[in-house]
Every structure is written in C-alpha cells, then in structure tokens.
N, C-alpha and C. Protein backbone atom coordinates (compact mmCIF):
# COMPACT_ATOMS: atom_id res chain seq x y z
N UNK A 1 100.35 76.05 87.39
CA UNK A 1 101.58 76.83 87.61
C UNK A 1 101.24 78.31 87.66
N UNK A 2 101.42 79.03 88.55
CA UNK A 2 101.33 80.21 88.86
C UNK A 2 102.28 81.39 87.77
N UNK A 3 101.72 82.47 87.28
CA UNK A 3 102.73 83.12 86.54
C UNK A 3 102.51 84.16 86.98
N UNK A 4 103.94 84.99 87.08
CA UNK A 4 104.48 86.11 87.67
C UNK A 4 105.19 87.28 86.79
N UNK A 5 104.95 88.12 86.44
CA UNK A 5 105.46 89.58 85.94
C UNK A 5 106.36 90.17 86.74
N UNK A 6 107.50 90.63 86.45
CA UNK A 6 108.72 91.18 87.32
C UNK A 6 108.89 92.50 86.15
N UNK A 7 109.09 93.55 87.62
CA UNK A 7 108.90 94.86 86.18
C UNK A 7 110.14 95.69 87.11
N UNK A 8 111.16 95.77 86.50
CA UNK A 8 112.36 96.78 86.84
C UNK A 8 113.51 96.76 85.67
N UNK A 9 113.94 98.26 85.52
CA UNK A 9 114.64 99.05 84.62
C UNK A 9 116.02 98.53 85.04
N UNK A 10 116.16 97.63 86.01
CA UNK A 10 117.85 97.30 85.95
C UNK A 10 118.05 95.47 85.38
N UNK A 11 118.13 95.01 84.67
CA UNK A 11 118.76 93.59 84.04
C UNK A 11 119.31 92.73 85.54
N UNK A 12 120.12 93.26 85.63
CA UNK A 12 120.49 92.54 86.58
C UNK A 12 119.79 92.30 87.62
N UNK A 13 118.87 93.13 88.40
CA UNK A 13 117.89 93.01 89.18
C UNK A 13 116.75 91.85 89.01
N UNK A 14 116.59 92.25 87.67
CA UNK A 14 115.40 91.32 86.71
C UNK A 14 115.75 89.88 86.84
N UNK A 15 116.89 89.70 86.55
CA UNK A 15 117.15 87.99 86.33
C UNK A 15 117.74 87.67 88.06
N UNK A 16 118.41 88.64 88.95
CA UNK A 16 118.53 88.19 89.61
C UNK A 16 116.84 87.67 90.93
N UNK A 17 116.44 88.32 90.43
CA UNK A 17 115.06 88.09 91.36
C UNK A 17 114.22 86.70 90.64
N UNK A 18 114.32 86.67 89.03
CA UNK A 18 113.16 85.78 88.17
C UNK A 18 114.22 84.35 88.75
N UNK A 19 115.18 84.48 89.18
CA UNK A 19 116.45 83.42 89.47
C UNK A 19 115.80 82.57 90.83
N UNK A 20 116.16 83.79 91.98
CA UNK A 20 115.35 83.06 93.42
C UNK A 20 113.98 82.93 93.13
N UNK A 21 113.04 83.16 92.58
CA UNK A 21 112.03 82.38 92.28
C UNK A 21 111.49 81.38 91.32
N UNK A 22 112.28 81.46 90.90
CA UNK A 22 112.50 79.51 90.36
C UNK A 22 113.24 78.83 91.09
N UNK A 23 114.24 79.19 91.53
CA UNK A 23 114.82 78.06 92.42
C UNK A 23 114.35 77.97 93.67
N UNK A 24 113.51 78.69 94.12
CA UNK A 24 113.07 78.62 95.86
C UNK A 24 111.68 78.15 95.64
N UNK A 25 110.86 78.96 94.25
CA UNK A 25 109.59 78.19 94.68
C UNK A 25 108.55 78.78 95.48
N UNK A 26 107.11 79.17 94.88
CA UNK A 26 106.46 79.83 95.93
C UNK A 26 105.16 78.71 95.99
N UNK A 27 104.91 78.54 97.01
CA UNK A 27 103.91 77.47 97.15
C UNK A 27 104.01 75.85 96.39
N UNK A 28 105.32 75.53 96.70
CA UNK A 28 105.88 74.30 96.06
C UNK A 28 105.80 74.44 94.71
N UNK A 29 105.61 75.33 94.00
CA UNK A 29 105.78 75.35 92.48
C UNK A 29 106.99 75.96 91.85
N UNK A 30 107.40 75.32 90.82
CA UNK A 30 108.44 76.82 90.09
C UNK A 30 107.66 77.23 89.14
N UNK A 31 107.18 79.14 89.39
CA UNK A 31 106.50 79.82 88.81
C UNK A 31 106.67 80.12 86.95
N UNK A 32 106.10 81.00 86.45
CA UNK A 32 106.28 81.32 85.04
C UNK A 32 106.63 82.53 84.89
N UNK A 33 107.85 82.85 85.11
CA UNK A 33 108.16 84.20 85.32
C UNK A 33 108.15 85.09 83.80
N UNK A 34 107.81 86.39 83.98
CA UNK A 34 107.94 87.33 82.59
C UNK A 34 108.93 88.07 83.06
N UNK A 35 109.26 89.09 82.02
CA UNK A 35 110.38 90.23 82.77
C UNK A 35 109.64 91.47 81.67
N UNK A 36 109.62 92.83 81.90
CA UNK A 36 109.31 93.76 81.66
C UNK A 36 110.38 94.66 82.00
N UNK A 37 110.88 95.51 81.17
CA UNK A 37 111.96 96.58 81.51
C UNK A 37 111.62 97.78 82.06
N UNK A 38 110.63 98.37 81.56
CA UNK A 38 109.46 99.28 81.83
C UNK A 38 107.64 99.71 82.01
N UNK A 39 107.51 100.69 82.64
CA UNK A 39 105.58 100.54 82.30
C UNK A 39 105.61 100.21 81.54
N UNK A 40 105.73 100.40 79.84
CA UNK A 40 105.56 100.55 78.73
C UNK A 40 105.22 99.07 78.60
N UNK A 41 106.06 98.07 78.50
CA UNK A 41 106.47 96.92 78.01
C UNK A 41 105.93 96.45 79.15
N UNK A 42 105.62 96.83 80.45
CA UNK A 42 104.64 95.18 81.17
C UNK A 42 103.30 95.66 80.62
N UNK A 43 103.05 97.06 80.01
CA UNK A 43 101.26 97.21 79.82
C UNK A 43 101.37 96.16 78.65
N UNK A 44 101.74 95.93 77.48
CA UNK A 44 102.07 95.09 76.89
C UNK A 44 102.04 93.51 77.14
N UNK A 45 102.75 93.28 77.95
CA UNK A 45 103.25 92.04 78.68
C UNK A 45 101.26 91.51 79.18
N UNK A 46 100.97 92.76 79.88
CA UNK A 46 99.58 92.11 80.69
C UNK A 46 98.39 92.42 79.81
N UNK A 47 98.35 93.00 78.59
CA UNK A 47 97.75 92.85 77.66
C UNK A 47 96.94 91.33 76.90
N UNK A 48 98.62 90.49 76.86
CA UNK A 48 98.71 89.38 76.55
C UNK A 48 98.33 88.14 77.40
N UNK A 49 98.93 88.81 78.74
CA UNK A 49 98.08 87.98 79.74
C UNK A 49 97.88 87.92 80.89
N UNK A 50 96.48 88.05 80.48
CA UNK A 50 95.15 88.48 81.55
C UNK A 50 95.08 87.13 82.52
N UNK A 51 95.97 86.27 82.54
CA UNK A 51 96.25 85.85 83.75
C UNK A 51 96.97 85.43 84.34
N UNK A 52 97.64 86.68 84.75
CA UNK A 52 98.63 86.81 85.93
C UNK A 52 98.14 86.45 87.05
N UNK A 53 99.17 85.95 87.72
CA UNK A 53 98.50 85.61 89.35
C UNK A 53 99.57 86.93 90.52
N UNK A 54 100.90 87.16 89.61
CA UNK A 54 101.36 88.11 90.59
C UNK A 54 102.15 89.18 89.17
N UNK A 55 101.89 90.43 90.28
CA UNK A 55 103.16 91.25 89.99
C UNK A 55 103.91 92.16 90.42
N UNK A 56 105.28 91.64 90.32
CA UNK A 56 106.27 92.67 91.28
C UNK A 56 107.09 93.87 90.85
N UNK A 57 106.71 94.86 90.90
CA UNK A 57 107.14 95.78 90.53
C UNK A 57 107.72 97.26 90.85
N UNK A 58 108.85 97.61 90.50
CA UNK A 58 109.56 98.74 91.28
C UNK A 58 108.96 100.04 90.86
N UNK A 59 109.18 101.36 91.67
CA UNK A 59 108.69 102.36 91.91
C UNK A 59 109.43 103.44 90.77
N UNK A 60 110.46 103.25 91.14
CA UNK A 60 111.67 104.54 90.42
C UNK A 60 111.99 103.81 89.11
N UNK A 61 111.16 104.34 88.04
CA UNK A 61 111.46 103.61 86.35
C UNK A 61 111.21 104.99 85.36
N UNK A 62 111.93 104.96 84.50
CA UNK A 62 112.03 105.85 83.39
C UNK A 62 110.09 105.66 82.65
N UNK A 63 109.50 106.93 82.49
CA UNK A 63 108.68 106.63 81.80
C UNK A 63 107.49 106.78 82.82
N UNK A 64 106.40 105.76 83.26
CA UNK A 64 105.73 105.82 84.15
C UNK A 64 106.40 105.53 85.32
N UNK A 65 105.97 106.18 86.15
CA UNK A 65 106.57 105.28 87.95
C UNK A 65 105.75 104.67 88.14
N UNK A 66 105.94 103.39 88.92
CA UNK A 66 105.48 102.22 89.50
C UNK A 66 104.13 102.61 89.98
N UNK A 67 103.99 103.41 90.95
CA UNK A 67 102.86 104.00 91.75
C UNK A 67 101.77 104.11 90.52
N UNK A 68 101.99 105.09 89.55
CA UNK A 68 101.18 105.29 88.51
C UNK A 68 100.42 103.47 87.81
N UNK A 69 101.50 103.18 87.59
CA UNK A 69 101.44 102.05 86.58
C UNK A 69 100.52 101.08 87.97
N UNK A 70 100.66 101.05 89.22
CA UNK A 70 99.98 100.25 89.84
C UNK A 70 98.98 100.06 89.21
N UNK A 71 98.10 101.59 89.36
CA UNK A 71 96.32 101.95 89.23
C UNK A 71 96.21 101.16 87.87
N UNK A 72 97.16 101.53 86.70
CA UNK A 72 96.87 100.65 85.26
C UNK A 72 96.19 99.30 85.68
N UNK A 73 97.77 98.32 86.43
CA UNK A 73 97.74 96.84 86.46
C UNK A 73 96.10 96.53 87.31
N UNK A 74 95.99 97.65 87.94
CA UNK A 74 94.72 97.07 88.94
C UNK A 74 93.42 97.04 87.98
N UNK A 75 93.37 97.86 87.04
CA UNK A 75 92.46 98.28 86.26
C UNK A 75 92.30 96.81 84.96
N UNK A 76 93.25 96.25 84.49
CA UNK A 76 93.25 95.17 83.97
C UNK A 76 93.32 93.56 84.10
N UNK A 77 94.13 93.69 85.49
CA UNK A 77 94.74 92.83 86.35
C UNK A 77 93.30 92.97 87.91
N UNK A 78 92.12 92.80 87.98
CA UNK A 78 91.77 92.98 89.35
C UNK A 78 91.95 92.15 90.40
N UNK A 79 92.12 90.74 89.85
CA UNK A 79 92.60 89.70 90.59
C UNK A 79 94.16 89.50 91.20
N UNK A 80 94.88 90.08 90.50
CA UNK A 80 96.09 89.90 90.33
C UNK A 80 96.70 90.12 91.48
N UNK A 81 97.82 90.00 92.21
CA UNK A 81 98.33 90.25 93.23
C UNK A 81 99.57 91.14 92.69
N UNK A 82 99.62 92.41 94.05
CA UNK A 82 100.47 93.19 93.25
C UNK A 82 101.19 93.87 94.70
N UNK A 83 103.15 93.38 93.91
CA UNK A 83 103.91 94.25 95.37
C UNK A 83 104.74 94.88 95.05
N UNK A 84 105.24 95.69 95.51
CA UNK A 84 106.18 97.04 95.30
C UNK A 84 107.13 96.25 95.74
N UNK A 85 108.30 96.55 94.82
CA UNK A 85 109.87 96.00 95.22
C UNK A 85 110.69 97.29 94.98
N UNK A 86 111.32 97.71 96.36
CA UNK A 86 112.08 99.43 95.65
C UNK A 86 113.33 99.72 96.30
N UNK A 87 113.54 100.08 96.48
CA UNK A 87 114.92 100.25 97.28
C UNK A 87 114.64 101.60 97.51
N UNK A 88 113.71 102.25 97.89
CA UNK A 88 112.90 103.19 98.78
C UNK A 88 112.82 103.33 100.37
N UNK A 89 112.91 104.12 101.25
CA UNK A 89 112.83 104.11 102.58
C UNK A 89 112.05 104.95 102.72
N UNK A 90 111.58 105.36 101.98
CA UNK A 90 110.47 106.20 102.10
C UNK A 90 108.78 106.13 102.78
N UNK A 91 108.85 106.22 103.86
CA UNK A 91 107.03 105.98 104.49
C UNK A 91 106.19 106.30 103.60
N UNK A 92 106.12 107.87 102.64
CA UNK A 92 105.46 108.13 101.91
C UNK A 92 105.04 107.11 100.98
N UNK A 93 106.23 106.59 100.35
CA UNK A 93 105.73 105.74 99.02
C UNK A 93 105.14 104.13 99.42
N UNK A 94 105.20 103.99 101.03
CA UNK A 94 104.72 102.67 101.44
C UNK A 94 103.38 103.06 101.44
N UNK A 95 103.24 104.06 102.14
CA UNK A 95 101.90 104.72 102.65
C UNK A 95 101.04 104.35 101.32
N UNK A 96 101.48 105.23 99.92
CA UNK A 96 100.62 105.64 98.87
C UNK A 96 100.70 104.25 98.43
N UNK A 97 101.64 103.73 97.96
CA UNK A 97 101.45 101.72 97.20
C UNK A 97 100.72 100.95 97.92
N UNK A 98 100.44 101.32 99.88
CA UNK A 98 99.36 100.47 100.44
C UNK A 98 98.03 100.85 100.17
N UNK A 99 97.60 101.85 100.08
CA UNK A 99 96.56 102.61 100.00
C UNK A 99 95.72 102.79 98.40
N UNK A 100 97.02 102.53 97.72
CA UNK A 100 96.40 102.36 95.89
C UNK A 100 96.61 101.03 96.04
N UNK A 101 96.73 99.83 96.85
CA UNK A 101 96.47 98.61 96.47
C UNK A 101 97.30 97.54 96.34
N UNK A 102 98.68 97.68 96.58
CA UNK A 102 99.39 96.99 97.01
C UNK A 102 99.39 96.25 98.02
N UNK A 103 99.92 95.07 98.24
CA UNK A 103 99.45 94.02 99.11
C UNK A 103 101.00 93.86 100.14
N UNK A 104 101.89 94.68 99.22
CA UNK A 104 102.92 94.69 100.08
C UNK A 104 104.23 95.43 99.30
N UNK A 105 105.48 96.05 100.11
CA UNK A 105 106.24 96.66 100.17
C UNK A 105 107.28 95.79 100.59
N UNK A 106 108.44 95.26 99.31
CA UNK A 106 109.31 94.87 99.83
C UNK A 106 110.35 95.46 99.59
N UNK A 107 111.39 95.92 100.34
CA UNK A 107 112.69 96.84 100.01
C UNK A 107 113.67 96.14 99.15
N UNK A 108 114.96 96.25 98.52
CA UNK A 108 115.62 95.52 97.22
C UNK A 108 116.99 94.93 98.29
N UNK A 109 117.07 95.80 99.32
CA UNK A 109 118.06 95.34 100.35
C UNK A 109 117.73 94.12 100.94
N UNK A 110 116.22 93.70 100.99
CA UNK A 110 116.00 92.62 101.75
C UNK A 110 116.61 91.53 101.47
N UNK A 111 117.11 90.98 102.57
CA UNK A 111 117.67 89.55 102.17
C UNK A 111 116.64 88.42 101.49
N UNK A 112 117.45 87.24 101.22
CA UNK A 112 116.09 86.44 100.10
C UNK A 112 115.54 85.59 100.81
N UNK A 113 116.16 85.67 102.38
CA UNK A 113 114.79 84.51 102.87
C UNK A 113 113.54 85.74 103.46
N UNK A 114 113.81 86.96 103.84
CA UNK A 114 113.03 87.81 104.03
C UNK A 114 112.41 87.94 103.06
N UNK A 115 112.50 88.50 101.75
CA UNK A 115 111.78 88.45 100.93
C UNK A 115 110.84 86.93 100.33
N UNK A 116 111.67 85.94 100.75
CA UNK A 116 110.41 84.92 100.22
C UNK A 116 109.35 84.19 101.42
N UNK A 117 109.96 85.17 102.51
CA UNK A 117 108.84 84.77 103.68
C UNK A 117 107.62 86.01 103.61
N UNK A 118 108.17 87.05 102.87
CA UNK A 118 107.09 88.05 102.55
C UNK A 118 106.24 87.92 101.53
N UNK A 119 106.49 87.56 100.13
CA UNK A 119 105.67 86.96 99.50
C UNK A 119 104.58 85.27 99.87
N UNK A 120 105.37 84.90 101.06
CA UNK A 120 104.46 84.12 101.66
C UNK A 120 103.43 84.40 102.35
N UNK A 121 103.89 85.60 103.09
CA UNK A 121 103.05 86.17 103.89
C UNK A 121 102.05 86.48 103.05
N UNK A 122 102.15 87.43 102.02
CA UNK A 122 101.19 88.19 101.01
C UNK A 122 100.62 87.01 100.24
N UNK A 123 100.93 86.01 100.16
CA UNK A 123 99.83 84.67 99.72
C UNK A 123 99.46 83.98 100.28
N UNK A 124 99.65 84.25 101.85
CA UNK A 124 98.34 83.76 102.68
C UNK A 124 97.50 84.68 102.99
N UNK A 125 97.40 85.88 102.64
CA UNK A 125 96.29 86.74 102.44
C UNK A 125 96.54 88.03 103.38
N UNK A 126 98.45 88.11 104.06
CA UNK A 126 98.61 89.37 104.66
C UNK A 126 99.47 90.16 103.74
N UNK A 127 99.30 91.86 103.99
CA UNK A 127 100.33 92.70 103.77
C UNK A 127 101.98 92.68 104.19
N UNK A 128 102.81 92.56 103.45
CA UNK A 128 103.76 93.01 103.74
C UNK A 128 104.70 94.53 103.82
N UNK A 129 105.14 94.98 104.99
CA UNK A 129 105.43 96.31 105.19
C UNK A 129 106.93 96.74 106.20
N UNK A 130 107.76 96.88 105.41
CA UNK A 130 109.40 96.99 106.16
C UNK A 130 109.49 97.15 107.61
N UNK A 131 110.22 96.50 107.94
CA UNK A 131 110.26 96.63 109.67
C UNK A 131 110.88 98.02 109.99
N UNK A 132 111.55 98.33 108.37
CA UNK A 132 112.31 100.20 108.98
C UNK A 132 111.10 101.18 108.24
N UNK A 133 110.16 100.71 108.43
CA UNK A 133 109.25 101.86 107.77
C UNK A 133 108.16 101.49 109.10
N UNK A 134 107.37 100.43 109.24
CA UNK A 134 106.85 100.18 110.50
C UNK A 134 106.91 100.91 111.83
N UNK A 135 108.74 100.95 112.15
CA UNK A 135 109.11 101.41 113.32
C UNK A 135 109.34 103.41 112.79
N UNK A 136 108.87 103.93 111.59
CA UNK A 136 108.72 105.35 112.01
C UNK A 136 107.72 105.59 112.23
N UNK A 137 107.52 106.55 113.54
CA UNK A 137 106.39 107.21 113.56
C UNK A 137 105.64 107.84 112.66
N UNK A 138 106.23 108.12 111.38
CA UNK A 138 105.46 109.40 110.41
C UNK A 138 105.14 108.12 109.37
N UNK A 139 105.16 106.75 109.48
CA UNK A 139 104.37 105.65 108.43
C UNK A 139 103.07 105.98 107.82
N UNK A 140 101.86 106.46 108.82
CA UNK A 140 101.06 107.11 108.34
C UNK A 140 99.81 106.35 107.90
N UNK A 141 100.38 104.92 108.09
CA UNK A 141 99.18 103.98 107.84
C UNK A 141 98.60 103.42 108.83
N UNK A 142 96.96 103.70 108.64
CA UNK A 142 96.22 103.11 109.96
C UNK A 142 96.01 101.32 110.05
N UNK A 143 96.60 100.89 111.03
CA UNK A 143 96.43 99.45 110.87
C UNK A 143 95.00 98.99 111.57
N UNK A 144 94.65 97.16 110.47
CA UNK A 144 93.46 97.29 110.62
C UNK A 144 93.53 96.84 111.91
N UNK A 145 92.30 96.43 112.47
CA UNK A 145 91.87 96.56 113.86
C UNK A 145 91.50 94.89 113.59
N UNK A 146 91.20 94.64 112.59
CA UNK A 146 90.06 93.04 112.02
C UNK A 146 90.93 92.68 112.52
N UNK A 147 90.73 90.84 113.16
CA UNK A 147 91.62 90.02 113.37
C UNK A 147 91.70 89.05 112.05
N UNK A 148 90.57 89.32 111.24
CA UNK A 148 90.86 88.25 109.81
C UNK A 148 92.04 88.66 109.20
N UNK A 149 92.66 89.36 108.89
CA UNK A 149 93.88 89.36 108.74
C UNK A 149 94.95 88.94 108.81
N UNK A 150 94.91 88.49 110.29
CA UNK A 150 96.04 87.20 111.20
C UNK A 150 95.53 86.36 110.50
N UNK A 151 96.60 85.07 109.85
CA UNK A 151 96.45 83.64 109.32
C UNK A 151 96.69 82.96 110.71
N UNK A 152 96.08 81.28 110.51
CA UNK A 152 96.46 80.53 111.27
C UNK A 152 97.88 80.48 112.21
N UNK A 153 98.71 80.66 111.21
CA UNK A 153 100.03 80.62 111.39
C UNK A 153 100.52 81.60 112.52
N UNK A 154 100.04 82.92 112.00
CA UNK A 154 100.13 83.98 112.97
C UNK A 154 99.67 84.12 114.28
N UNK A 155 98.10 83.73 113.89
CA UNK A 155 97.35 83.19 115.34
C UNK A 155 98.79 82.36 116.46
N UNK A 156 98.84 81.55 115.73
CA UNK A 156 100.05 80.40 116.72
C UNK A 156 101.22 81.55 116.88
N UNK A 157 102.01 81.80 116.70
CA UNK A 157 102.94 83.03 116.76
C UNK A 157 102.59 83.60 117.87
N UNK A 158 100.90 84.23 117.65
CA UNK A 158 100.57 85.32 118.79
C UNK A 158 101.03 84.55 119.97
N UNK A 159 100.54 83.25 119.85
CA UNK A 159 100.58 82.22 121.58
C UNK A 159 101.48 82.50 121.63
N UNK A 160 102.59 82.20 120.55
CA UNK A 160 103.86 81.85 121.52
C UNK A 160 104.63 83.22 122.04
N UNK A 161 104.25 85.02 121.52
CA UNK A 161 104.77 85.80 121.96
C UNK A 161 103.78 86.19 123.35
N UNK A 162 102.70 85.36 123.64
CA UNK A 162 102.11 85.57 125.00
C UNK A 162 102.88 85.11 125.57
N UNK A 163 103.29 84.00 125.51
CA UNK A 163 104.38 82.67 125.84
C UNK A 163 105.55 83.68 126.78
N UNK A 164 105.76 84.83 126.06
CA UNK A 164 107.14 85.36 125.78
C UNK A 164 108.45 84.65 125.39
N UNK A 165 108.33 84.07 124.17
CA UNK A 165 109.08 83.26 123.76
C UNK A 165 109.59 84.25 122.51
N UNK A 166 111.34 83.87 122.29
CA UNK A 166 112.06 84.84 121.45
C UNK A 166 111.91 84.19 120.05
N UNK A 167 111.94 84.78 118.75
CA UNK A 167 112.04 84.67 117.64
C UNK A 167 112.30 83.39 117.31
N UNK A 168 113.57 83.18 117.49
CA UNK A 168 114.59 81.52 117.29
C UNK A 168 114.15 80.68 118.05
N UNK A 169 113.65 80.36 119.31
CA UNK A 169 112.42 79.27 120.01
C UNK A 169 110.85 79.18 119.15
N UNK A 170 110.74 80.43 119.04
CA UNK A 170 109.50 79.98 117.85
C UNK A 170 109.62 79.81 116.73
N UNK A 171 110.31 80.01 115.86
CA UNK A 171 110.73 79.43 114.46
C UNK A 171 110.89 77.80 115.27
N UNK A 172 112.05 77.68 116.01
CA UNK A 172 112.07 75.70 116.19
C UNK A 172 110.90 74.97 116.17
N UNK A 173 109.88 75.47 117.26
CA UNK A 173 109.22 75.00 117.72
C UNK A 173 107.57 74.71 116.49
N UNK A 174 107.89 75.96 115.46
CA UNK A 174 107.10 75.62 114.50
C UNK A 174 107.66 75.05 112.90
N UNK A 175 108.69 75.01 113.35
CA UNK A 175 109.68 74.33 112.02
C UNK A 175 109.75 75.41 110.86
N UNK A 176 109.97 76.82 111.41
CA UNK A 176 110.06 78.01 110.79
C UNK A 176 111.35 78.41 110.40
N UNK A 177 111.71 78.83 109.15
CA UNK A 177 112.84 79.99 109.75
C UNK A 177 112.59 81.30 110.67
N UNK A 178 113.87 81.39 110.96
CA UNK A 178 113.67 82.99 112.09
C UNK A 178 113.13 84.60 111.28
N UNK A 179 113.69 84.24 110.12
CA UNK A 179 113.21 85.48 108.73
C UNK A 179 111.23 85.07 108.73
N UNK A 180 111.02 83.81 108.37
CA UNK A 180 109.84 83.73 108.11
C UNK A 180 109.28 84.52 109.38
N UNK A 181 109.75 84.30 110.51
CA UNK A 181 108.86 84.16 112.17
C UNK A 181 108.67 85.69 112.24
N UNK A 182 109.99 86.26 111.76
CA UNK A 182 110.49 87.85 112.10
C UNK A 182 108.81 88.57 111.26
N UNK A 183 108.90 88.23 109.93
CA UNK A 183 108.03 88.98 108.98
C UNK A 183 106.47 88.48 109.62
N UNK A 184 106.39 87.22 110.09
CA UNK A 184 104.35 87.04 110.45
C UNK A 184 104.52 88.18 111.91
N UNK A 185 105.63 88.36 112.47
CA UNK A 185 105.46 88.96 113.57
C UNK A 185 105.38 90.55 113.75
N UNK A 186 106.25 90.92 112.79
CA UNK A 186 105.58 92.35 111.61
C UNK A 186 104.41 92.42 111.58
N UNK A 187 103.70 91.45 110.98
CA UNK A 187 102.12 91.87 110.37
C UNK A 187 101.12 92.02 111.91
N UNK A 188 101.86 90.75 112.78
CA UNK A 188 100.82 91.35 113.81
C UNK A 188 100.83 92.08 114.15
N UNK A 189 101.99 93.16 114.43
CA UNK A 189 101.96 94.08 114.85
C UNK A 189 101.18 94.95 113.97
N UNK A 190 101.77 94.98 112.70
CA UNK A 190 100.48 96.16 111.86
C UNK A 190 99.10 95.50 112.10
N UNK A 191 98.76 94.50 111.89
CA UNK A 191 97.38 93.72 111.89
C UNK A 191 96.65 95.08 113.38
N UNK A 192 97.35 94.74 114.55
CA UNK A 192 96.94 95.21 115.59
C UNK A 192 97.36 96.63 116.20
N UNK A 193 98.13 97.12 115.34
CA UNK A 193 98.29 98.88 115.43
C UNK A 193 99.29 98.75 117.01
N UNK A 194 100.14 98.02 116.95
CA UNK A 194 101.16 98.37 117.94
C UNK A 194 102.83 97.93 117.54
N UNK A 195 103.68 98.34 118.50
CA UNK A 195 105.34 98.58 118.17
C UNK A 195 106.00 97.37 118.70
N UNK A 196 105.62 96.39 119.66
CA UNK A 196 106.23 95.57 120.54
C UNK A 196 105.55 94.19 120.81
N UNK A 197 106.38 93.45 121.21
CA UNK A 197 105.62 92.37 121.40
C UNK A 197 104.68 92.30 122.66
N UNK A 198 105.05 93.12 124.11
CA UNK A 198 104.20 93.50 125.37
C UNK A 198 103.12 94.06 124.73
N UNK A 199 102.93 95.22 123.86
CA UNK A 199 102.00 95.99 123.41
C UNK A 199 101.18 94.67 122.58
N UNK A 200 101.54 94.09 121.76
CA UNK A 200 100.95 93.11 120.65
C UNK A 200 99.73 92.12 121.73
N UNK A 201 100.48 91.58 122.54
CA UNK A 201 99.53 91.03 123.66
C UNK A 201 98.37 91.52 124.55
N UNK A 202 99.00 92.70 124.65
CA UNK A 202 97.92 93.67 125.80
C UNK A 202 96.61 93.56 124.57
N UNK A 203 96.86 94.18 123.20
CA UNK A 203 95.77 94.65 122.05
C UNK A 203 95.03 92.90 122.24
N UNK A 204 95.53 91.90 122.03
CA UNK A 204 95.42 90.85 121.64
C UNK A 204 93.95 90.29 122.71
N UNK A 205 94.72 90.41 124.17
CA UNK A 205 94.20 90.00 125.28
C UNK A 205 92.66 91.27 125.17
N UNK A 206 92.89 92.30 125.04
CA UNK A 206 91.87 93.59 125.16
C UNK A 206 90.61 93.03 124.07
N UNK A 207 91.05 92.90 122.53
CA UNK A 207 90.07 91.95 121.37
C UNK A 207 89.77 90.87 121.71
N UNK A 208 90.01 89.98 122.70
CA UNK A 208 89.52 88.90 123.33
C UNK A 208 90.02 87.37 122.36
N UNK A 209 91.10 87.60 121.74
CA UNK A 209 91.41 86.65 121.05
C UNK A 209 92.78 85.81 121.53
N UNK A 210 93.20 86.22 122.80
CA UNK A 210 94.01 85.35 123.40
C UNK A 210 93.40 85.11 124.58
C-alpha cells in the first residue's frame, strides 16, 4: 500500500483531497493517507516516516512556504515523489517547484478527474504542468527534448494526433477519459517544446519517432 502526505493550512482542503484519494484510488490501491497542517508538522510527520512514496503539498502556508519546505522533503525524502497543489497561476512558482524538483504542478481549481489523471501521469514517470501556465509565453521552462519521457501511453496518443484525431475519438478508442487524454497530451507538448498539436507532429516526425 502506497502512503501519501497531504500538507495544506486549510481542513477542508485536507480531508477534501485525503477523501478523492481513497475513494478513486491510485494504481488500484486505496493509499495511506497522512495530513499535515503545516511545514512544521509534515517535517515531523516525515521524520516518522521515511517511507513515503508521495507528497502533496501547497505553496502559500503560514510558517515555511511550500517551495522552501520542498528542498527539506527532498533532503530526507530522496525517493519520494513530490507535487505542488496551489491555487497559484503563477509561471514563476511552476517554473521554481519544477526546477527544485517537483514532478508536477497541480492547480486547487482542477477538476478531480484532471487531477487524478495528473497524478497518473506523474506515476508513470511524467511531469505534470497547467495547461494555463503551459500556454504563457513567460512559463520559462525549457522542455526536455528526450523522448524517454513520453510513456507508452503517450507514444500511442502521439499516433493518434498524427492521425489528427480529436481528444474524445482518442480517449474511445483507448478506453480513456477525455481529462486523462487532455493531460498525456499536455506533457507531449512540454516533453517536445511546442503549443499545438500540428507543431507536436512536425517536432515528432523531425526526432524521427513517428
């Protein structure tokens, strides 16, 4: 059973998030969720245990900010998987949580199949990064160029946007939701440093992997 640390200064936030992940389930399991109110109390929390497999944690908290407290969790936690949950629109703070080590950026607005197709994403071994932070120009993050990045899953995706096939034909056709399809189709685009799905193909076809 996988156990998970949830670190935000609002209660209601806390149980409403430790809630959809017991009842939805990440990788057919229901996880072991903790709750932490503040830095203070998850340094505590991960003190006790050194094996965490995830932790989600917000930016704007009384005491340490999230950003700070990342570098801690990474420092004790190296294995650990670790994502920013914020209700932030900020490029800056995606920029700096990708760059200190975050595996992904999920906004608090996101709906919950978006968000649990993003933590999917981020446990098959991609970043997750807002589609309204993506589409500003001033994001600021260089995407990688590697194609290891793309999962299987994505790979198939790419076909089917060579295909030119829309969102809701490829979710059917892979027994996806359209949230899941929307977010692997995000990453290719960061994976491959472009805005569109024409652009996503041209990069694709140019790396020789379609």
């Amino acid at each position: 059973m996988s156990k998970i640390l949830i670190i935000d200064d609002h209660p209601l936030f806390r149980d409403s998030l430790s809630g959809i992940l017991k009842k939805e389930k990440l990788n057919g399991e229901s996880p072991q969720i903790l709750l932490a109110k503040d830095a203070a109390h998850a340094l505590k929390i991960i003190h006790q245990n050194n094996d965490l497999d995830m932790v989600l944690s917000d930016i704007d908290m009384p005491g340490m900010d999230g950003l700070t407290l990342l570098q801690h969790i990474q420092t004790y936690l190296p294995n650990a998987i670790i994502v920013m949950i914020s209700g932030s629109e900020s490029s800056l703070d995606v920029q700096k949580a990708i760059k200190l080590g975050a595996k992904g950026f999920i906004q608090k607005s996101s709906e919950t199949s978006v968000l649990l197709a993003a933590l999917q994403l981020i446990l098959a071994g991609g970043t997750y990064i807002p589609p309204l932070i993506l589409d500003q120009q001033s994001v600021g993050i260089e995407p990688r160029q590697d194609t290891v990045s793309l999962t299987a899953r994505q790979m198939d995706i790419l076909q089917h946007l060579h295909q030119g096939q829309q969102n809701k034909v490829i979710a059917y056709q892979l027994n996806l939701s359209e949230a899941t399809v929307k977010v692997h189709v995000r990453h290719v685009f960061s994976v491959l440093g472009v805005k569109n799905r024409t652009q996503a193909v041209q990069r694709a076809l140019e790396l020789g992997i379609l």
